[in-house]
Protein backbone atom coordinates (compact mmCIF):
# COMPACT_ATOMS: atom_id res chain seq x y z
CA UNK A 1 0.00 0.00 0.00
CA UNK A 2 1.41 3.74 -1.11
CA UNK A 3 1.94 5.67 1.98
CA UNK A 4 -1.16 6.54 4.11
CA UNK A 5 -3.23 7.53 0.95
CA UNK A 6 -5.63 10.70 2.11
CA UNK A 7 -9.26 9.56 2.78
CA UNK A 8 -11.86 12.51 2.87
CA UNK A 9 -14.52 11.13 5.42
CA UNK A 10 -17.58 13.16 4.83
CA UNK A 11 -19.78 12.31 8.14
CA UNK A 12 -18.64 11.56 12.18
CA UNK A 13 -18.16 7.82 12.07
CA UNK A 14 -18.12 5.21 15.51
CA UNK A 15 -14.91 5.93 17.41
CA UNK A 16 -13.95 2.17 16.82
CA UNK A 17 -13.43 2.51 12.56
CA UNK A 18 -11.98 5.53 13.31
CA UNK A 19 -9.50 4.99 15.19
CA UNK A 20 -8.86 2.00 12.87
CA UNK A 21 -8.78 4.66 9.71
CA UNK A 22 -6.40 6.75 11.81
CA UNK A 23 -3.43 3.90 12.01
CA UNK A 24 -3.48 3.52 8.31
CA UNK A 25 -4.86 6.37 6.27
CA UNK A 26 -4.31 10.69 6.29
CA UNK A 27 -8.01 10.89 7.28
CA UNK A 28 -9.71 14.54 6.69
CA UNK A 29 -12.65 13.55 9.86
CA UNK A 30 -15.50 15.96 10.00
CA UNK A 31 -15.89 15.64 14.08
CA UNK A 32 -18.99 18.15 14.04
CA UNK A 33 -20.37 15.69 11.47
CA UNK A 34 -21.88 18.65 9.58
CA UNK A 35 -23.05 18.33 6.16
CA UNK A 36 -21.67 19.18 3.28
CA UNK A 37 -22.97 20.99 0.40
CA UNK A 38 -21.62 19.99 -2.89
CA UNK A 39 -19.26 22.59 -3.16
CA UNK A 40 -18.05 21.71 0.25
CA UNK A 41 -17.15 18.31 -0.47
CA UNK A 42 -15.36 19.55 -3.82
CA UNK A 43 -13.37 21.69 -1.96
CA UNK A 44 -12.43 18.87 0.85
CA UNK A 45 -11.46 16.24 -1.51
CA UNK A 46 -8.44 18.32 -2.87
CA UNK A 47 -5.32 16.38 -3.11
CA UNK A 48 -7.44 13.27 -1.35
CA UNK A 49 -7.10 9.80 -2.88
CA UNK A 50 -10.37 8.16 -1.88
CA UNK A 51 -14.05 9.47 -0.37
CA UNK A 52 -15.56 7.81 2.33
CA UNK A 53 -19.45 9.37 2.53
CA UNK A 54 -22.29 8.73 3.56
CA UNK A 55 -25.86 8.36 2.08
CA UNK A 56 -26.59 12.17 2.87
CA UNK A 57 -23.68 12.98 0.21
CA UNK A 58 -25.28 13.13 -3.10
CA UNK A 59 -22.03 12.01 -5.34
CA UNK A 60 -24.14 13.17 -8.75
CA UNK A 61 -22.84 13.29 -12.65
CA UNK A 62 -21.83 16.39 -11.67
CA UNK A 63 -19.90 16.01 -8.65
CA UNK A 64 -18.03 13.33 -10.21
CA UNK A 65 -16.92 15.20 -13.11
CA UNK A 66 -15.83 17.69 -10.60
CA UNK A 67 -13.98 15.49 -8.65
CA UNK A 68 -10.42 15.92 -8.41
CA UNK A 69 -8.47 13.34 -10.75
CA UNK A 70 -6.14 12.40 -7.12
CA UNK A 71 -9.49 10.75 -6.41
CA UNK A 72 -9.87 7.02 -7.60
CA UNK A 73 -12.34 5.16 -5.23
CA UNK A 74 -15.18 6.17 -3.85
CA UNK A 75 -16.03 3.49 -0.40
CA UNK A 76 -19.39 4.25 0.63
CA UNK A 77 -21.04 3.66 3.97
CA UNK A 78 -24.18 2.28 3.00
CA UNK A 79 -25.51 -0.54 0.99
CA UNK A 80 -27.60 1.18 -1.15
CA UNK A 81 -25.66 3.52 -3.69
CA UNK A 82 -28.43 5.42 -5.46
CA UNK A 83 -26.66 8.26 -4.10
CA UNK A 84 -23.63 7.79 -6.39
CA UNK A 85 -24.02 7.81 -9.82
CA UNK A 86 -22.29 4.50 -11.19
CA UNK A 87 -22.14 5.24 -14.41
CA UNK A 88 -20.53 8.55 -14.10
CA UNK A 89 -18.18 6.66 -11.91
CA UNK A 90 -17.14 3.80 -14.14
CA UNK A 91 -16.47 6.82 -16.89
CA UNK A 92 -13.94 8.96 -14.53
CA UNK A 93 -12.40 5.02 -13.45
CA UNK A 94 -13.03 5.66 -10.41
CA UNK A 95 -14.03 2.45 -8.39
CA UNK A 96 -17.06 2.24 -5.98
CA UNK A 97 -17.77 -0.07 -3.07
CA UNK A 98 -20.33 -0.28 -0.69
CA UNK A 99 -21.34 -2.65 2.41
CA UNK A 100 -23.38 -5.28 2.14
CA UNK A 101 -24.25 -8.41 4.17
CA UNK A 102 -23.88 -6.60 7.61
CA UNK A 103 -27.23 -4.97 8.26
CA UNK A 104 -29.25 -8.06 7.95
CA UNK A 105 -29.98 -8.85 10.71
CA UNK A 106 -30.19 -5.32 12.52
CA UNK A 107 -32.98 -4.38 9.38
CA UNK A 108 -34.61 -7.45 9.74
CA UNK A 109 -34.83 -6.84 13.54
CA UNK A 110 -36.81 -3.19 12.91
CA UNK A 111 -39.03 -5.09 9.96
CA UNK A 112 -40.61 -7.33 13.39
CA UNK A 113 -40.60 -3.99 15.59
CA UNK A 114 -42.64 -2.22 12.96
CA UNK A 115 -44.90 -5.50 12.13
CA UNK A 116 -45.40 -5.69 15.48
CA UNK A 117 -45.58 -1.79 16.59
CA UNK A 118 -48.30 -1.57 13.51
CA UNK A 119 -50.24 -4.36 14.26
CA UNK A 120 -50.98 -3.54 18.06
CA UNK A 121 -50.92 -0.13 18.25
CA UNK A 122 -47.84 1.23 19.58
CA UNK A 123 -48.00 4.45 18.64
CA UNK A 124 -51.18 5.01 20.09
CA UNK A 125 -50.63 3.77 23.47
CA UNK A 126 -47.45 5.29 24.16
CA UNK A 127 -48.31 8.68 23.42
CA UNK A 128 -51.13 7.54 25.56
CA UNK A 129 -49.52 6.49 28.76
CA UNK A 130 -46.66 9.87 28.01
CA UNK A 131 -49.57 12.29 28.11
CA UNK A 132 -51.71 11.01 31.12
CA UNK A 133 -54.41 9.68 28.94
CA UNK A 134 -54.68 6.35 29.99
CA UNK A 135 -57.72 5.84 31.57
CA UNK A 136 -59.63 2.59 33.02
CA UNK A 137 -58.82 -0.89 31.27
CA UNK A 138 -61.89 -1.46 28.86
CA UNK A 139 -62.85 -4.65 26.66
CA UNK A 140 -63.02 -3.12 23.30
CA UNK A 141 -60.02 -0.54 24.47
CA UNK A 142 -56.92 -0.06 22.24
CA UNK A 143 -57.74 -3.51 19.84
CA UNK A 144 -55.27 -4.09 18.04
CA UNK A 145 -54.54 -7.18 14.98
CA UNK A 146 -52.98 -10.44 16.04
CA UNK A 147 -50.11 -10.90 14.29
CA UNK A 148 -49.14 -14.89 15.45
CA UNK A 149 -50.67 -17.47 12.74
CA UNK A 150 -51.15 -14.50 9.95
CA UNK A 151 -49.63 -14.53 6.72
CA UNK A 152 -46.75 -12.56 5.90
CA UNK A 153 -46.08 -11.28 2.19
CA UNK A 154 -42.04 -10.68 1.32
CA UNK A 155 -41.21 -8.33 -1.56
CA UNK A 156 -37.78 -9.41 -2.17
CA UNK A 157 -36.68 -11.98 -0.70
CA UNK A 158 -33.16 -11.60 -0.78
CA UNK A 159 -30.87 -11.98 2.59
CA UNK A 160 -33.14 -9.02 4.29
CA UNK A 161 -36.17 -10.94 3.36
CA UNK A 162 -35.07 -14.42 4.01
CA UNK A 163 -33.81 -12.83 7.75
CA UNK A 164 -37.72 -11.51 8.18
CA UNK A 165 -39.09 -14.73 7.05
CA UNK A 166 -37.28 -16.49 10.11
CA UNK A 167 -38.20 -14.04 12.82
CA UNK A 168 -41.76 -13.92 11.54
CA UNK A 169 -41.95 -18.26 11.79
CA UNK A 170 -41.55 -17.39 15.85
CA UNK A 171 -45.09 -15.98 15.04
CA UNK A 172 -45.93 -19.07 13.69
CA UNK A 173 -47.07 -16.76 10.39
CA UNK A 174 -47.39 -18.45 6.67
CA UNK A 175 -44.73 -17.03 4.72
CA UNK A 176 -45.16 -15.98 1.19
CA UNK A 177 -42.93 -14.30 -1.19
CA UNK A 178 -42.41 -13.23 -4.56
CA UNK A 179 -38.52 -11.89 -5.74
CA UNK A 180 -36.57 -12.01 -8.97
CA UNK A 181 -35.95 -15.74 -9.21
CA UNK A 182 -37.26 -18.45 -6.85
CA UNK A 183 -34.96 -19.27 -4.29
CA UNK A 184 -33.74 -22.91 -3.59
CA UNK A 185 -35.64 -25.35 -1.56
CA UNK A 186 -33.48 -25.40 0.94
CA UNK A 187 -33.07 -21.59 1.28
CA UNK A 188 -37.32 -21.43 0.98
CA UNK A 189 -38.14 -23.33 4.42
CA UNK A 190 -41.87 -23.61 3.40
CA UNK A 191 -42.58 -20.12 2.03
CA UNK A 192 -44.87 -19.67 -0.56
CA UNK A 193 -43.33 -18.45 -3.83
CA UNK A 194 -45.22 -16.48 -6.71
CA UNK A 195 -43.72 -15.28 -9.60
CA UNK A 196 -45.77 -12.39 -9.96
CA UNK A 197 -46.10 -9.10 -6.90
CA UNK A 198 -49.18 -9.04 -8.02
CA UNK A 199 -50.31 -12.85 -7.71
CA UNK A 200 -49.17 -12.58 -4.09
CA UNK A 201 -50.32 -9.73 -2.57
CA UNK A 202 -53.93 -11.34 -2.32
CA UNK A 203 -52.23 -13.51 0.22
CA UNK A 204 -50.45 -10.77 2.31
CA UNK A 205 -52.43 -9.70 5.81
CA UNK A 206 -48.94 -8.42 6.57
CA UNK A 207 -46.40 -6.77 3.59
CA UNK A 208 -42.64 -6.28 4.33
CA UNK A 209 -40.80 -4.27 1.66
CA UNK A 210 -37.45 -5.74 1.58
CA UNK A 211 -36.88 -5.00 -2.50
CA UNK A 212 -34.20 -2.67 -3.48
CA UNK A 213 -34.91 1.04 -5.08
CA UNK A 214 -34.54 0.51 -8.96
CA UNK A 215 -36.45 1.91 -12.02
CA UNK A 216 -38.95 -1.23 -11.55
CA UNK A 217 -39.84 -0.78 -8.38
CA UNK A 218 -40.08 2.94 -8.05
CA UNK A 219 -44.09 3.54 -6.60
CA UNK A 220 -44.28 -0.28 -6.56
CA UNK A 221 -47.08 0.33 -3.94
CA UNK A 222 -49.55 2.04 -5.50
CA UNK A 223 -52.82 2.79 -5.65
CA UNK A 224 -53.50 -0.15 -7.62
CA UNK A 225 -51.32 -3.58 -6.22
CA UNK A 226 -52.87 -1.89 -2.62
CA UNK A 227 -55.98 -2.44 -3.88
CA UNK A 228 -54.91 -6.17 -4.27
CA UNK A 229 -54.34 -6.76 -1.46
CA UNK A 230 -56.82 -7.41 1.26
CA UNK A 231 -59.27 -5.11 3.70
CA UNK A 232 -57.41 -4.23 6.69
CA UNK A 233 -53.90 -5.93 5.42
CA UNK A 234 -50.27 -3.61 7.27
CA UNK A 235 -47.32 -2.68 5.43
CA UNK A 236 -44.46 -2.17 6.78
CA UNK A 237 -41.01 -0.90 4.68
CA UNK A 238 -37.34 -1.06 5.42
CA UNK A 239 -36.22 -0.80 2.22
CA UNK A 240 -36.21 2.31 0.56
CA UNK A 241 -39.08 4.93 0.63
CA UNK A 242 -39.19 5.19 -3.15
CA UNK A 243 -40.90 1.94 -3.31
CA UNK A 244 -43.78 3.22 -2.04
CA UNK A 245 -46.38 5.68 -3.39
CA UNK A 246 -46.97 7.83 -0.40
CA UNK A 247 -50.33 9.81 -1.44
CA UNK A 248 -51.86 6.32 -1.84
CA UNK A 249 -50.77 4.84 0.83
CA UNK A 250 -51.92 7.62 2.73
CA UNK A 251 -55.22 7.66 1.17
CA UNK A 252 -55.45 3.67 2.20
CA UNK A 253 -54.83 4.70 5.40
CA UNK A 254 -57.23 7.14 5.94
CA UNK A 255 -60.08 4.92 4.08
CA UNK A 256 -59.41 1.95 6.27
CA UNK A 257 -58.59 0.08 3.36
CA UNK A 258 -55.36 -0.43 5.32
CA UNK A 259 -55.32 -0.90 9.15
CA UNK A 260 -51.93 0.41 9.31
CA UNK A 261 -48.33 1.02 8.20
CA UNK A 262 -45.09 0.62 9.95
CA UNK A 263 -42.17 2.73 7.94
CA UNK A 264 -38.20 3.21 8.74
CA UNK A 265 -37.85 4.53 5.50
CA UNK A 266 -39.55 7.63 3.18
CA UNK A 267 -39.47 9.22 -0.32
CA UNK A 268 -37.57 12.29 0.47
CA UNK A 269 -36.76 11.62 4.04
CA UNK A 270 -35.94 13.12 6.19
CA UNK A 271 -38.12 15.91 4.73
CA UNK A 272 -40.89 13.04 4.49
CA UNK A 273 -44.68 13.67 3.47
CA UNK A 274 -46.14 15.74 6.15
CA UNK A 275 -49.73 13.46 5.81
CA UNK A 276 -47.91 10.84 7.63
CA UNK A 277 -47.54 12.72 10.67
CA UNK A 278 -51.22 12.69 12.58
CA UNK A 279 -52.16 9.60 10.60
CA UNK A 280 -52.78 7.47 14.39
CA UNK A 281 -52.69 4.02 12.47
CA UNK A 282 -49.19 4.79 11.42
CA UNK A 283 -45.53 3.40 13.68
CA UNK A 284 -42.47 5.52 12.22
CA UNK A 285 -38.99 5.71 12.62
CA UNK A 286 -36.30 7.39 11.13
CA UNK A 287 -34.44 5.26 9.07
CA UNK A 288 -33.48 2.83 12.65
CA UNK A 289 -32.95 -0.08 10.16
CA UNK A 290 -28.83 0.06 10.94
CA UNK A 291 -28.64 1.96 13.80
CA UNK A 292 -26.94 -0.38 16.23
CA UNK A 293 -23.17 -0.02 17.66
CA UNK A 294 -22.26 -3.64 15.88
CA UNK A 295 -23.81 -2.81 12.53
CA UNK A 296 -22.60 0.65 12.07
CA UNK A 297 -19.16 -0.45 13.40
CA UNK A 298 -19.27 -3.48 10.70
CA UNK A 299 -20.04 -0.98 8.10
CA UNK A 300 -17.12 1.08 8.92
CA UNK A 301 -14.81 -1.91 8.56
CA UNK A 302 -16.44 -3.07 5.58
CA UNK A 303 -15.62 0.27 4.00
CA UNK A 304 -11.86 0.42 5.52
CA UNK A 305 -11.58 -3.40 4.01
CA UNK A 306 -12.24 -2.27 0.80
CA UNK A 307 -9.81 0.81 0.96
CA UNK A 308 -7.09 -1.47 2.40
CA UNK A 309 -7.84 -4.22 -0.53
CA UNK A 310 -7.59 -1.31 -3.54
CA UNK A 311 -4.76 0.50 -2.25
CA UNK A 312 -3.16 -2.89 -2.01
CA UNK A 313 -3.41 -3.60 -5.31
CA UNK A 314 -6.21 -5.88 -4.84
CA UNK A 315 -10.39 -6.48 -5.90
CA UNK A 316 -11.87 -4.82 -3.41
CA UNK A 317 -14.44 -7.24 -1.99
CA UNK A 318 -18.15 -5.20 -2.28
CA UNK A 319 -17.29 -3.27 -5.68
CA UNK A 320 -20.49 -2.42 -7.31
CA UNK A 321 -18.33 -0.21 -9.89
């Protein structure tokens, strides 16, 4: 490896990658973890050999072609990269990595809390017992849906998805799915496959979004597949927030043709569509799906690995350009 390449780090990371990325690189840390405006991050990466962002940094055409040539990969901390633009990328040579595998379990985790924080209410009753309104017990008070013995739609079942479908068989729920390209046997326990969203969603009392953003699945949920599926059904999405269609999901929510949502993630976020907010049969987060010391700490070294690997000389392991 050349000596300590410069790194620009564009967002406060865990003090444990850190002080990893201290040993071996010239880091340029942004301690206040402010964020950077385009020109900003221009101006940082002067002289630097690699970025490190974040999601929040939006790498566009434009910022790459303004990028200076010193720069030649780009390791992301994130999974998804639809803030970078590949193509643009893969024209200046400059490589791009992200960090997959390590969230699984920590977004599959949230998918349960929201099924469940949906599905009984949540919300409701702890803004309930936080503002002194909790009066007498009642029989018909605070009803919520059973979730154990339900069925449970995947969209996508890739290692997200498969992680859901074994936290929601505690429930003892029937698992149905429909993805790309049906997975093995082995890999299906049981679950239901259907080659078509829209074959399946007849069958979903409970939806988990667990596909990635594309072009194809951009409003996936809209007016019309929620219409497939059945009175009453909850969604819940940890995916990405362009997947859904918010004014229609909204509008299910309202009608009752939904009996609620559970969402981590939002078109726009975090400047996400105000209708959500005094909807009472919605459970939101913002965007939890990672946010644990392990994960974000395996994310950092995911990114560091693939630094270390290209300034080695080597394939850096998650390349996705």
């Amino acid at each position: 490896m050349p000596s300590r390449p410069a790194v620009l780090v564009t967002r406060k990371l865990p003090d444990a990658v850190t002080k990893r990325l201290l040993v071996t690189y010239k880091a340029r840390t942004n301690a206040e973890d402010n964020l950077y405006s385009a020109a900003d991050l221009l101006a940082k990466a002067a002289g630097a050999d690699a970025l490190l962002p974040c999601p929040t940094d939006k790498l566009t055409a434009e910022v790459i072609d303004a990028l200076p040539d010193s720069v030649r990969i780009i390791s992301t901390f994130s999974v998804g990269h639809e803030h970078i633009d590949l193509d643009r990328a893969r024209r200046r040579g400059i490589v791009v990595t992200n960090t997959p595998d390590v969230l699984t379990d920590a977004t599959a985790d949230i998918a349960l809390l929201l099924i469940l924080g949906a599905a009984r209410r949540a919300h409701e009753g702890e803004a309930m017992v936080r503002q002194a309104g909790w009066g007498a017990w009642a029989p018909t008070g605070m009803l919520g849906i059973h979730v154990t013995g339900k069925r449970l739609g995947i969209l996508g079942m890739g290692r997200i998805g498969q992680a859901v479908a074994q936290r929601a068989r505690g429930f003892n729920m029937t698992i149905h799915y429909s993805n790309r390209r049906r997975l093995p046997a082995e890999l299906e326990h049981g679950a239901n496959y259907h080659a078509s969203a829209d074959e399946m969603l007849p069958n979903c009392d409970f939806l988990s979004i667990n596909t990635p953003a594309t072009p194809e699945t951009y409003h996936f949920l809209d007016e019309r597949r929620i219409g497939l599926l059945p009175d009453g059904a909850v969604v819940v999405n940890t995916a990405r927030g362009t997947v859904v269609d918010d004014a229609a999901l909204i509008a299910a929510l309202k009608s009752g043709k939904l009996a609620a949502a559970g969402l981590d993630v939002f078109e726009g976020e975090p400047n996400i569509n105000p209708a959500y907010r005094p909807l009472t049969n919605t459970f939101l987060l913002p965007h939890l799906g990672s946010a644990t010391h392990e994960t974000r700490n395996a994310m950092g070294f995911k990114c560091l690995d693939n630094l270390d690997a290209f300034f080695a000389g080597r394939e850096p392991p998650d390349r996705v350009a």
